[in-house]
PDB file of N, CA and C in Angstrom:
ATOM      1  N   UNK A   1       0.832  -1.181   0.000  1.00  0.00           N
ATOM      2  CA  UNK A   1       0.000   0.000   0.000  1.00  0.00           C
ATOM      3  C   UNK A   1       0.882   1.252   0.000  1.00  0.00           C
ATOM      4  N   UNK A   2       0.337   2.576  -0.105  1.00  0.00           N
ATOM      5  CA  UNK A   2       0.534   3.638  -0.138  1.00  0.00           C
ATOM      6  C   UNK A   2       1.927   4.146   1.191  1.00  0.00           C
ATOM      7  N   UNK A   3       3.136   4.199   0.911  1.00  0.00           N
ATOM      8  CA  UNK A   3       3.824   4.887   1.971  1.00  0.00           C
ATOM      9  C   UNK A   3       4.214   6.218   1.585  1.00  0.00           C
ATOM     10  N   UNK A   4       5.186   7.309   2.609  1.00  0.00           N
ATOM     11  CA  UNK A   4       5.434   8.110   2.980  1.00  0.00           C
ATOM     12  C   UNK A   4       6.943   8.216   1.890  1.00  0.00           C
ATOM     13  N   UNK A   5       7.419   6.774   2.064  1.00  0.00           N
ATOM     14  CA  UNK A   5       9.302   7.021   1.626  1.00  0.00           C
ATOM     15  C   UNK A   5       9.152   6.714   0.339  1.00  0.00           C
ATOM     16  N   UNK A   6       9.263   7.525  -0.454  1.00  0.00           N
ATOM     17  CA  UNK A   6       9.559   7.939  -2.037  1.00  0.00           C
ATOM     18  C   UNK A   6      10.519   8.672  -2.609  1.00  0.00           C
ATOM     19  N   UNK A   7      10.990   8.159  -3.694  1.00  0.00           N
ATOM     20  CA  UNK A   7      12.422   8.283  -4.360  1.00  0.00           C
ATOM     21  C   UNK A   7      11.784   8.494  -5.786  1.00  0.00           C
ATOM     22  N   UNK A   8      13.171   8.886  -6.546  1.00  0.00           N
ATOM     23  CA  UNK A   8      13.212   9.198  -8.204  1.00  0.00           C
ATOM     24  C   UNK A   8      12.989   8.111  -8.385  1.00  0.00           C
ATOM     25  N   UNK A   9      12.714   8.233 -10.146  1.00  0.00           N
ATOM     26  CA  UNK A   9      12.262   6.862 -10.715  1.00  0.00           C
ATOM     27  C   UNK A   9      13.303   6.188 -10.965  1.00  0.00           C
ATOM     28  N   UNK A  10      14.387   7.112 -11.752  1.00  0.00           N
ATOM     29  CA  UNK A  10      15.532   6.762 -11.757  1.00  0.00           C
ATOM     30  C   UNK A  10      16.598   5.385 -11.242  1.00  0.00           C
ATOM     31  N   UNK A  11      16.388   6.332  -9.247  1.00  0.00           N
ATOM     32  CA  UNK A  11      16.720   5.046  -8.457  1.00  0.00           C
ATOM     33  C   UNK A  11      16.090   3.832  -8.353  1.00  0.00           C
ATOM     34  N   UNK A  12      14.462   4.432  -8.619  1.00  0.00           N
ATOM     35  CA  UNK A  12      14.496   3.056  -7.918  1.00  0.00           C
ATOM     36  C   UNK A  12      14.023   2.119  -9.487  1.00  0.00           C
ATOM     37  N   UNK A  13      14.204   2.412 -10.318  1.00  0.00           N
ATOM     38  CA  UNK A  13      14.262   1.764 -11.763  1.00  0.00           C
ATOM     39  C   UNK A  13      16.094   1.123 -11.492  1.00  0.00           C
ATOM     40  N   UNK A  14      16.804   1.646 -11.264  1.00  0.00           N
ATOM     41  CA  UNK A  14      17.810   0.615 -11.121  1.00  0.00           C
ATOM     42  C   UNK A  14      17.694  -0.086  -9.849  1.00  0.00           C
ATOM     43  N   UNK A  15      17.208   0.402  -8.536  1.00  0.00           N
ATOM     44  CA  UNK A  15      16.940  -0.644  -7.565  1.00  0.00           C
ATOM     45  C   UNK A  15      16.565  -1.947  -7.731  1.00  0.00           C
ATOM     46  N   UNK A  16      15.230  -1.914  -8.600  1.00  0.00           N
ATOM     47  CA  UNK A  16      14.857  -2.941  -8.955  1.00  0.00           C
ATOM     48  C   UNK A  16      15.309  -3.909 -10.198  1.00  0.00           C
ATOM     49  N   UNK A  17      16.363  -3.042 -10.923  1.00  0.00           N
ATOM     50  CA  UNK A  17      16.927  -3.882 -11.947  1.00  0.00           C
ATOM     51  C   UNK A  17      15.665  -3.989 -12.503  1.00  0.00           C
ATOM     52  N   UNK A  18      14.521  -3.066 -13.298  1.00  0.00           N
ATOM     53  CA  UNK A  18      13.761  -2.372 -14.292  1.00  0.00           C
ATOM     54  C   UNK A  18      14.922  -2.140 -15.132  1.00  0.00           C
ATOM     55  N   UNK A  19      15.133  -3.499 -16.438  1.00  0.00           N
ATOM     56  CA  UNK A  19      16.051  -2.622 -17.314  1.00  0.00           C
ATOM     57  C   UNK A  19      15.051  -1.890 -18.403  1.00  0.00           C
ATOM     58  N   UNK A  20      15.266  -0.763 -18.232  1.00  0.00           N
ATOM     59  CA  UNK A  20      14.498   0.919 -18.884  1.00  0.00           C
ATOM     60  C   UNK A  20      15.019   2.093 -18.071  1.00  0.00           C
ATOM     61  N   UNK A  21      15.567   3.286 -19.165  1.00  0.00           N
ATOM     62  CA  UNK A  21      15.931   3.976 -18.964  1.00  0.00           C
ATOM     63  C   UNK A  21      14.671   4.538 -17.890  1.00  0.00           C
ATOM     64  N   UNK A  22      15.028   6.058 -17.646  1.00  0.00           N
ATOM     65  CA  UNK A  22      13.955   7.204 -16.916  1.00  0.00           C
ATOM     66  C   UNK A  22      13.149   7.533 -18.112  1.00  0.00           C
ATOM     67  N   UNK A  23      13.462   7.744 -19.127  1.00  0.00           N
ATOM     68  CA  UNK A  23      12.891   8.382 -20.439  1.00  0.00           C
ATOM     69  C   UNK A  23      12.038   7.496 -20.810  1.00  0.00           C
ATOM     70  N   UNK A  24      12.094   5.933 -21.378  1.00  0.00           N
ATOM     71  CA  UNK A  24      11.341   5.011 -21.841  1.00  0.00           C
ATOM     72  C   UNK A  24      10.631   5.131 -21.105  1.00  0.00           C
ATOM     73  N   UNK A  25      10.768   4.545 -19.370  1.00  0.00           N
ATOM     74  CA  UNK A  25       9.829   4.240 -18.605  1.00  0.00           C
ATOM     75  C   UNK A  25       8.830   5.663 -18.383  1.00  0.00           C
ATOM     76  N   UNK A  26       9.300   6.771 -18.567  1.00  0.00           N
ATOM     77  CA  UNK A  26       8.441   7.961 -18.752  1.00  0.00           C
ATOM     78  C   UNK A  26       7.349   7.625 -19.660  1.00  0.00           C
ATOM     79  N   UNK A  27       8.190   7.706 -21.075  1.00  0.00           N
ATOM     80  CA  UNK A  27       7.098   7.146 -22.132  1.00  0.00           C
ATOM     81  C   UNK A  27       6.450   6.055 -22.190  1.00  0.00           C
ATOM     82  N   UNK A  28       6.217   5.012 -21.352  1.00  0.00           N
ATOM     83  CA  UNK A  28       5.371   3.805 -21.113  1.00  0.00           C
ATOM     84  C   UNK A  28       4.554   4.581 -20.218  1.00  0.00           C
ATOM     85  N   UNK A  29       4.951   5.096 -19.137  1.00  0.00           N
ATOM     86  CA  UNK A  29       4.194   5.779 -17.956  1.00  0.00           C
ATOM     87  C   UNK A  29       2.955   6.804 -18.211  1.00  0.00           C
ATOM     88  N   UNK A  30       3.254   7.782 -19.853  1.00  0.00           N
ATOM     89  CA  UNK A  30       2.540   8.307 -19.975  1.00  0.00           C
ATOM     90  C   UNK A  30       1.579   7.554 -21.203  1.00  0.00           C
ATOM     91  N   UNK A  31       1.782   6.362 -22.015  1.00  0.00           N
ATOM     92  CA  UNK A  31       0.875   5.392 -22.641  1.00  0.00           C
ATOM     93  C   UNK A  31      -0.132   5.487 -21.463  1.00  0.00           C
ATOM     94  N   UNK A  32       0.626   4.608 -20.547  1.00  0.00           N
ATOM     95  CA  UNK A  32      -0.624   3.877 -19.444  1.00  0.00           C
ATOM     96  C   UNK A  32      -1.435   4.995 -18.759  1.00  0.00           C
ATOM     97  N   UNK A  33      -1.445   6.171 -19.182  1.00  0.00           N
ATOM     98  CA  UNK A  33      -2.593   7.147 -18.420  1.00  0.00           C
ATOM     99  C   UNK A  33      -1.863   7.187 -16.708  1.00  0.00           C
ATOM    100  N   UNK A  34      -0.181   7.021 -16.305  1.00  0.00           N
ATOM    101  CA  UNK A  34      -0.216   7.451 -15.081  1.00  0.00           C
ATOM    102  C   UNK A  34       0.647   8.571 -15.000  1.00  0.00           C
ATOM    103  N   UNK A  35       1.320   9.047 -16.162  1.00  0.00           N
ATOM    104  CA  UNK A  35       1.684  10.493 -16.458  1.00  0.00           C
ATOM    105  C   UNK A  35       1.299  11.217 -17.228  1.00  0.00           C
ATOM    106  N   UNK A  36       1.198  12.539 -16.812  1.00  0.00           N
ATOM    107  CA  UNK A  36       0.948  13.520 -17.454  1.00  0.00           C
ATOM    108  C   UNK A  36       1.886  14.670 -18.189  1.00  0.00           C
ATOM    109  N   UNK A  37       1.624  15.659 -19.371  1.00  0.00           N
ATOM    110  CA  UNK A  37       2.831  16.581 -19.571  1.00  0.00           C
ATOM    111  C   UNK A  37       1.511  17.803 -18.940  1.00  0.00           C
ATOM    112  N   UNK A  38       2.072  18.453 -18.238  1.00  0.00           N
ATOM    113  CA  UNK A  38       1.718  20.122 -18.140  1.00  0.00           C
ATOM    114  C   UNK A  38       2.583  21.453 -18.861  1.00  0.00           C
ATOM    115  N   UNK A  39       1.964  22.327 -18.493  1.00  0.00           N
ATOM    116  CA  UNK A  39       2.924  23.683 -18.878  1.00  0.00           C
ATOM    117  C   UNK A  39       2.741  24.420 -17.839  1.00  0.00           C
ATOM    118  N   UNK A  40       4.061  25.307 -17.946  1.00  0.00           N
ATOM    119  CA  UNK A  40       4.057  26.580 -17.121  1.00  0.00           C
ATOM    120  C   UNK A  40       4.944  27.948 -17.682  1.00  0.00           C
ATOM    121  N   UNK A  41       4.284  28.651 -17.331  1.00  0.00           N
ATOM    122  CA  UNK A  41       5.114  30.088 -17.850  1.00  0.00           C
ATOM    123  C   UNK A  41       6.837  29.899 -17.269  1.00  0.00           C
ATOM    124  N   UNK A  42       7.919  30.325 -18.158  1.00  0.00           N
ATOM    125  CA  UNK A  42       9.151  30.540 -17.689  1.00  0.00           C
ATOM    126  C   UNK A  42       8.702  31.832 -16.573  1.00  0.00           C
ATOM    127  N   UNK A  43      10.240  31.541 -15.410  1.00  0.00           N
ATOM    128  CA  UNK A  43      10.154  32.531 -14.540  1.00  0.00           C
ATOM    129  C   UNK A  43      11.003  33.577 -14.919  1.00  0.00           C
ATOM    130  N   UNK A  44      11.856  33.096 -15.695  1.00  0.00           N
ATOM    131  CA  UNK A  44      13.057  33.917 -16.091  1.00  0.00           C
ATOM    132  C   UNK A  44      12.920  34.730 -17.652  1.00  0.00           C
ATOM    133  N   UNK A  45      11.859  33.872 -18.543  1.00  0.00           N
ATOM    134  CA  UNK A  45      11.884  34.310 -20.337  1.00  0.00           C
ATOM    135  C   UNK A  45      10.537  34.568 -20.658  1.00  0.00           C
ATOM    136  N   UNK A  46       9.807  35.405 -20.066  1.00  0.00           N
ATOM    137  CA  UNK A  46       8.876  35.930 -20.697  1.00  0.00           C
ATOM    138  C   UNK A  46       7.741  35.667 -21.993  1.00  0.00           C
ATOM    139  N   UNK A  47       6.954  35.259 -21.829  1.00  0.00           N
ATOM    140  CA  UNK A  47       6.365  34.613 -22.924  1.00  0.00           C
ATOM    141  C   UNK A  47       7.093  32.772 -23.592  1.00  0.00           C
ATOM    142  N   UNK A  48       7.584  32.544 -22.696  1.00  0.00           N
ATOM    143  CA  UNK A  48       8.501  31.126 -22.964  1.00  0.00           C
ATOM    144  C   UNK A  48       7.447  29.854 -22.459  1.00  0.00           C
ATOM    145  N   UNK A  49       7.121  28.917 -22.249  1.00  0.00           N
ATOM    146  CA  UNK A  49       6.293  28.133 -21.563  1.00  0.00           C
ATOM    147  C   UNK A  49       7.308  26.937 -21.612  1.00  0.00           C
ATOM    148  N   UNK A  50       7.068  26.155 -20.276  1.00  0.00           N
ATOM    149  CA  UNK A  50       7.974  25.256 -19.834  1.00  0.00           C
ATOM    150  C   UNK A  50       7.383  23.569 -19.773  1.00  0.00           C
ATOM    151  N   UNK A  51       7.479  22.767 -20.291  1.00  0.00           N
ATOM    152  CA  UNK A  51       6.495  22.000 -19.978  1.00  0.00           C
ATOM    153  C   UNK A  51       7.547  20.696 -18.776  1.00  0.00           C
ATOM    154  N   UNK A  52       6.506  20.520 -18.256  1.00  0.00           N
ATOM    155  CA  UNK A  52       7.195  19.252 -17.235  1.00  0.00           C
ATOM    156  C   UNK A  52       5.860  17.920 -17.212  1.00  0.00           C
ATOM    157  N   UNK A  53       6.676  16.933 -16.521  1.00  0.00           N
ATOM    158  CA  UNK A  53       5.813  15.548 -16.216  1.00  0.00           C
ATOM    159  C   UNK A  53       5.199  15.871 -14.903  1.00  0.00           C
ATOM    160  N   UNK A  54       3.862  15.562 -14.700  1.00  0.00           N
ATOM    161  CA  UNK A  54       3.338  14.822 -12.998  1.00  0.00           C
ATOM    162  C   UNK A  54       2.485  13.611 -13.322  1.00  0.00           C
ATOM    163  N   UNK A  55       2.275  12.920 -11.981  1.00  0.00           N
ATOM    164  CA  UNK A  55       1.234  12.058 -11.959  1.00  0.00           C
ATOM    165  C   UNK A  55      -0.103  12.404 -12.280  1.00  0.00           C
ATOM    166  N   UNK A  56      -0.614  11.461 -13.304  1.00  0.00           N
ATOM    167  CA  UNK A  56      -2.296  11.990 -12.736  1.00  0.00           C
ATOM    168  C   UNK A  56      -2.998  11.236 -11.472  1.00  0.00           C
ATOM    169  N   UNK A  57      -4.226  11.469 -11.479  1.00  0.00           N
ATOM    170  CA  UNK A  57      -5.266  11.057 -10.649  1.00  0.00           C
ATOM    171  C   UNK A  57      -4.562   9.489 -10.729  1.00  0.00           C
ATOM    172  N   UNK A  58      -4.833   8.350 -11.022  1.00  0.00           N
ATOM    173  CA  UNK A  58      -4.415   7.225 -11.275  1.00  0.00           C
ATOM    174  C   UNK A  58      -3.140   6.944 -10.727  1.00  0.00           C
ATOM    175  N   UNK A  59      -1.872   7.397 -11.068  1.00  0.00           N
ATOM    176  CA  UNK A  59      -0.978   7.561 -11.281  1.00  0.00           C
ATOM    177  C   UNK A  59      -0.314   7.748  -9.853  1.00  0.00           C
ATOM    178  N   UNK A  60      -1.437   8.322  -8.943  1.00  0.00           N
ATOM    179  CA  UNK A  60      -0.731   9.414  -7.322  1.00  0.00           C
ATOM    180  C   UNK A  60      -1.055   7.966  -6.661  1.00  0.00           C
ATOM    181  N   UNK A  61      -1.720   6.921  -7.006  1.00  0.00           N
ATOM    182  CA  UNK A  61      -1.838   5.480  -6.798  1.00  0.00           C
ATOM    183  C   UNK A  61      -0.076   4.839  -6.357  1.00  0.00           C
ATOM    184  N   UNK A  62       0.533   5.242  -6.582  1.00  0.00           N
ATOM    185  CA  UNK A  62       2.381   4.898  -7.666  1.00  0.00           C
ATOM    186  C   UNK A  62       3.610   5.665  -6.731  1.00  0.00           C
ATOM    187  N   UNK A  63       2.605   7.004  -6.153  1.00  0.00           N
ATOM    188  CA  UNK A  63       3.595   8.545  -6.160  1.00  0.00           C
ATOM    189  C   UNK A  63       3.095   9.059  -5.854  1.00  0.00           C
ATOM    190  N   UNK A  64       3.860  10.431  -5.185  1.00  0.00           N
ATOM    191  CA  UNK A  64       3.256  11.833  -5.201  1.00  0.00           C
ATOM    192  C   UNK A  64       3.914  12.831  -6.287  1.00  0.00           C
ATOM    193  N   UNK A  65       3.639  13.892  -6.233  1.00  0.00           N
ATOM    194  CA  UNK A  65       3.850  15.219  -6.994  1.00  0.00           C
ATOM    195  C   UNK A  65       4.370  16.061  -6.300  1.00  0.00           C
ATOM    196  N   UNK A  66       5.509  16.179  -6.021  1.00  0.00           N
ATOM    197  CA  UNK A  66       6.402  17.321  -5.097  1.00  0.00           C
ATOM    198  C   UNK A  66       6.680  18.247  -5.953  1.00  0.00           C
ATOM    199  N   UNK A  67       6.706  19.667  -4.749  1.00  0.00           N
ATOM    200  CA  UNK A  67       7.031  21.046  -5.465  1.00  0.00           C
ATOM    201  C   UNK A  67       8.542  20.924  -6.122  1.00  0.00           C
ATOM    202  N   UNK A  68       8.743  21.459  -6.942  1.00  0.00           N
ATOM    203  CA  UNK A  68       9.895  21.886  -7.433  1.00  0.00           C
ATOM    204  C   UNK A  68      10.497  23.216  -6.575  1.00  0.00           C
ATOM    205  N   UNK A  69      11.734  22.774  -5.639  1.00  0.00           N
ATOM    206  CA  UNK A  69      12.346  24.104  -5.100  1.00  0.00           C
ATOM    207  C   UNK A  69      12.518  25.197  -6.007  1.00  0.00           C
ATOM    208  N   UNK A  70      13.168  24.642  -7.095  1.00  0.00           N
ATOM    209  CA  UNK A  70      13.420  25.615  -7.853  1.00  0.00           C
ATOM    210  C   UNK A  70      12.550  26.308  -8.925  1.00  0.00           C
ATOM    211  N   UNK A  71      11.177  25.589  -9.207  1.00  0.00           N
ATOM    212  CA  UNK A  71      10.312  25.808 -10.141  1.00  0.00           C
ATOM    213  C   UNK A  71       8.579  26.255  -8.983  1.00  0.00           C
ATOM    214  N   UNK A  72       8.651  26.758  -8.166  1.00  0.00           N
ATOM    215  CA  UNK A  72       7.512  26.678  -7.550  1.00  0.00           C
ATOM    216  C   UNK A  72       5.723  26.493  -8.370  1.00  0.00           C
ATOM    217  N   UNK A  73       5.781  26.789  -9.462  1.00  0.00           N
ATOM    218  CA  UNK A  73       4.845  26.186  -9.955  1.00  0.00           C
ATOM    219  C   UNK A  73       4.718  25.017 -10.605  1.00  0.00           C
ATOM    220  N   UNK A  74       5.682  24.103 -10.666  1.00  0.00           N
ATOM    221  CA  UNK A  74       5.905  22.933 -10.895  1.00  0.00           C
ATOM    222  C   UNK A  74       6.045  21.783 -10.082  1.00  0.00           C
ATOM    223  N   UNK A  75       6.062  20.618 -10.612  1.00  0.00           N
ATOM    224  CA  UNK A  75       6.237  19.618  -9.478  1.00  0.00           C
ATOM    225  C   UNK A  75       7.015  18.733 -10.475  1.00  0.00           C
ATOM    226  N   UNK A  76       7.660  17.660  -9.626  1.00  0.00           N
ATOM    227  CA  UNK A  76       7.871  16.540 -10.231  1.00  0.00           C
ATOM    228  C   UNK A  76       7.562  15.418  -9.453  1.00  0.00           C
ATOM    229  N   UNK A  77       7.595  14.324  -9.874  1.00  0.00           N
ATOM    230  CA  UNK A  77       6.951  13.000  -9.633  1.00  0.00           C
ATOM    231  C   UNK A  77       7.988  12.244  -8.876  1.00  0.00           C
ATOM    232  N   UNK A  78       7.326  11.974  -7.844  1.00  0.00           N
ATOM    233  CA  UNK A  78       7.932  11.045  -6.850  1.00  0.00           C
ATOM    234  C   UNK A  78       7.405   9.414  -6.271  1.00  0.00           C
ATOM    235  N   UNK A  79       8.247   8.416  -6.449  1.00  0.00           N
ATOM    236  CA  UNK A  79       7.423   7.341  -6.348  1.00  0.00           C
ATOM    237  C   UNK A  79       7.798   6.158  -5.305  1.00  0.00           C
ATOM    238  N   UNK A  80       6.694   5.591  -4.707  1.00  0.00           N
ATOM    239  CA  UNK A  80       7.222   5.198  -3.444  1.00  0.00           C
ATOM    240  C   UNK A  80       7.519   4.071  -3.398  1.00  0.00           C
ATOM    241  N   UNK A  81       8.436   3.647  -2.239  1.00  0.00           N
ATOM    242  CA  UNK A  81       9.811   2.616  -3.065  1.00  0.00           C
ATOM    243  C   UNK A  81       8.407   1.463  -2.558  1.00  0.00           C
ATOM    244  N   UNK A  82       7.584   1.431  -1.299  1.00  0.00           N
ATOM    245  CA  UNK A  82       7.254   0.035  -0.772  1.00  0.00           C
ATOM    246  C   UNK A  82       6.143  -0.413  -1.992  1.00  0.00           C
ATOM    247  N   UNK A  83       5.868   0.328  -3.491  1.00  0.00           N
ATOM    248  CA  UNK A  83       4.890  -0.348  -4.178  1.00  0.00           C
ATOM    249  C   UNK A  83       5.095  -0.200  -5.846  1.00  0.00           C
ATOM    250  N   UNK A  84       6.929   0.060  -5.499  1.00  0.00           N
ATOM    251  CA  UNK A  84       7.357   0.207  -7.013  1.00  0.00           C
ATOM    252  C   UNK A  84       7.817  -0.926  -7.600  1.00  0.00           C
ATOM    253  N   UNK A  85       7.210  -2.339  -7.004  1.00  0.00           N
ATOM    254  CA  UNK A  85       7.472  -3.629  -7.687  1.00  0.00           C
ATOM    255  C   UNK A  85       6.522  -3.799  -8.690  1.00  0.00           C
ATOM    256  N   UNK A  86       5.798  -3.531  -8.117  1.00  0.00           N
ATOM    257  CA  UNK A  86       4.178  -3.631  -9.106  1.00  0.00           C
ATOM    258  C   UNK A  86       3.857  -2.701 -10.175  1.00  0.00           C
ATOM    259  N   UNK A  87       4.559  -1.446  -9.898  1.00  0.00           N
ATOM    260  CA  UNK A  87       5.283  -0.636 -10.854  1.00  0.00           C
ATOM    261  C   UNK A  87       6.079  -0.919 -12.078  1.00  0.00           C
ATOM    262  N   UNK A  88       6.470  -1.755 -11.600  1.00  0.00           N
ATOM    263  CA  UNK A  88       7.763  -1.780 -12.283  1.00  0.00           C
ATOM    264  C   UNK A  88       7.430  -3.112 -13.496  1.00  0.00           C
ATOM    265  N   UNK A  89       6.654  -4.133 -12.724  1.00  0.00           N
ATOM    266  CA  UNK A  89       5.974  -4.681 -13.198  1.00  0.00           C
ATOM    267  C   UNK A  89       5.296  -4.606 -14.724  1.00  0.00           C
ATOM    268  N   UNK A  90       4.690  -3.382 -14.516  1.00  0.00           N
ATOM    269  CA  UNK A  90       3.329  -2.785 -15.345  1.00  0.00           C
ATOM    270  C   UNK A  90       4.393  -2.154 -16.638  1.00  0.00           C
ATOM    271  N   UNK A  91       5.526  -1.736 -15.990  1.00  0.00           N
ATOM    272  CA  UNK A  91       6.231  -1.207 -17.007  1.00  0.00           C
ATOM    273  C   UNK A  91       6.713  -2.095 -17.851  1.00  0.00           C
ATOM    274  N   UNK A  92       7.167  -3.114 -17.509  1.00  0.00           N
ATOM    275  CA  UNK A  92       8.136  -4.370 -18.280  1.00  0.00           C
ATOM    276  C   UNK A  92       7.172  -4.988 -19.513  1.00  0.00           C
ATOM    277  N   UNK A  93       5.915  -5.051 -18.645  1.00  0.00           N
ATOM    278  CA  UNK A  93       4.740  -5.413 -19.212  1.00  0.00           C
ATOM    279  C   UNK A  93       4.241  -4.414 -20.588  1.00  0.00           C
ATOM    280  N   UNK A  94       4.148  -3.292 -20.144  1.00  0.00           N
ATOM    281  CA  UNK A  94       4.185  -2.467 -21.206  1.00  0.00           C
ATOM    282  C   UNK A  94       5.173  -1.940 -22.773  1.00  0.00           C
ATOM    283  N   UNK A  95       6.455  -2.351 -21.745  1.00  0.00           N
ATOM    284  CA  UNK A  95       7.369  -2.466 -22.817  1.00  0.00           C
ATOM    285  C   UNK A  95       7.676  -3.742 -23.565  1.00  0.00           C
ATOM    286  N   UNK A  96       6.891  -4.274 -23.367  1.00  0.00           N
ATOM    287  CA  UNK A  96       7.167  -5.891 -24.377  1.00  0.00           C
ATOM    288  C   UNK A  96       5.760  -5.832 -25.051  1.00  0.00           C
ATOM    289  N   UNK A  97       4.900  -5.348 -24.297  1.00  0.00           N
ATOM    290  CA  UNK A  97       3.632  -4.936 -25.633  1.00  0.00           C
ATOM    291  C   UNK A  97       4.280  -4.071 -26.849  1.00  0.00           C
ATOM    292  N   UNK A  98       4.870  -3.197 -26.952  1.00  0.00           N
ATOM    293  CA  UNK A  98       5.338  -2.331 -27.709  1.00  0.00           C
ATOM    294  C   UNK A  98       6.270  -2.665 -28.421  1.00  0.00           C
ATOM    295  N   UNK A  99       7.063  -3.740 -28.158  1.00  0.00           N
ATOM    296  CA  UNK A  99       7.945  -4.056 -29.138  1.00  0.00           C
ATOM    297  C   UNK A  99       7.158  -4.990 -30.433  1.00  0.00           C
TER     298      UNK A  99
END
């Protein structure tokens, strides 16, 4: 179930020896409806728009959505290690559909 201790996907995609990059498993992540792309205005370039990844609704199932220190209207996706087997799972699964 749902815990508190959550990490990049990154880590814990090599924790688990998930062989998939951050990027693939992004792009499987956002097939399966549990990522999203947003936008946001640059803080720094004026008329620039920034786009980033979060979880959706579905997805916060996986993770949360933490602020970006440095982007305060942004977040990025955080995912929690005690239910990223089943995660990880869904991904492997997804990436052998696709081939």
């Amino acid at each position: 179930m749902k815990g508190k201790d959550v990490e990049s996907l990154t880590k814990l995609l090599k924790e688990h020896q998930v062989g998939l990059s951050a990027v693939k498993a992004n792009r499987l992540l956002l097939g399966l409806g549990l990522l999203e792309e947003a936008t946001r205005e640059s803080s720094t370039r004026p008329g620039v728009t920034k786009t980033y990844k979060r979880l959706t609704e579905a997805g916060l199932d996986y993770g949360v959505n933490e602020e970006n220190p440095q982007s305060p209207d942004q977040t990025t996706p955080y995912y929690y290690k005690d239910s990223f087997a089943e995660l990880g799972k869904r991904l492997l699964e997804a990436a052998s559909a696709t081939e």
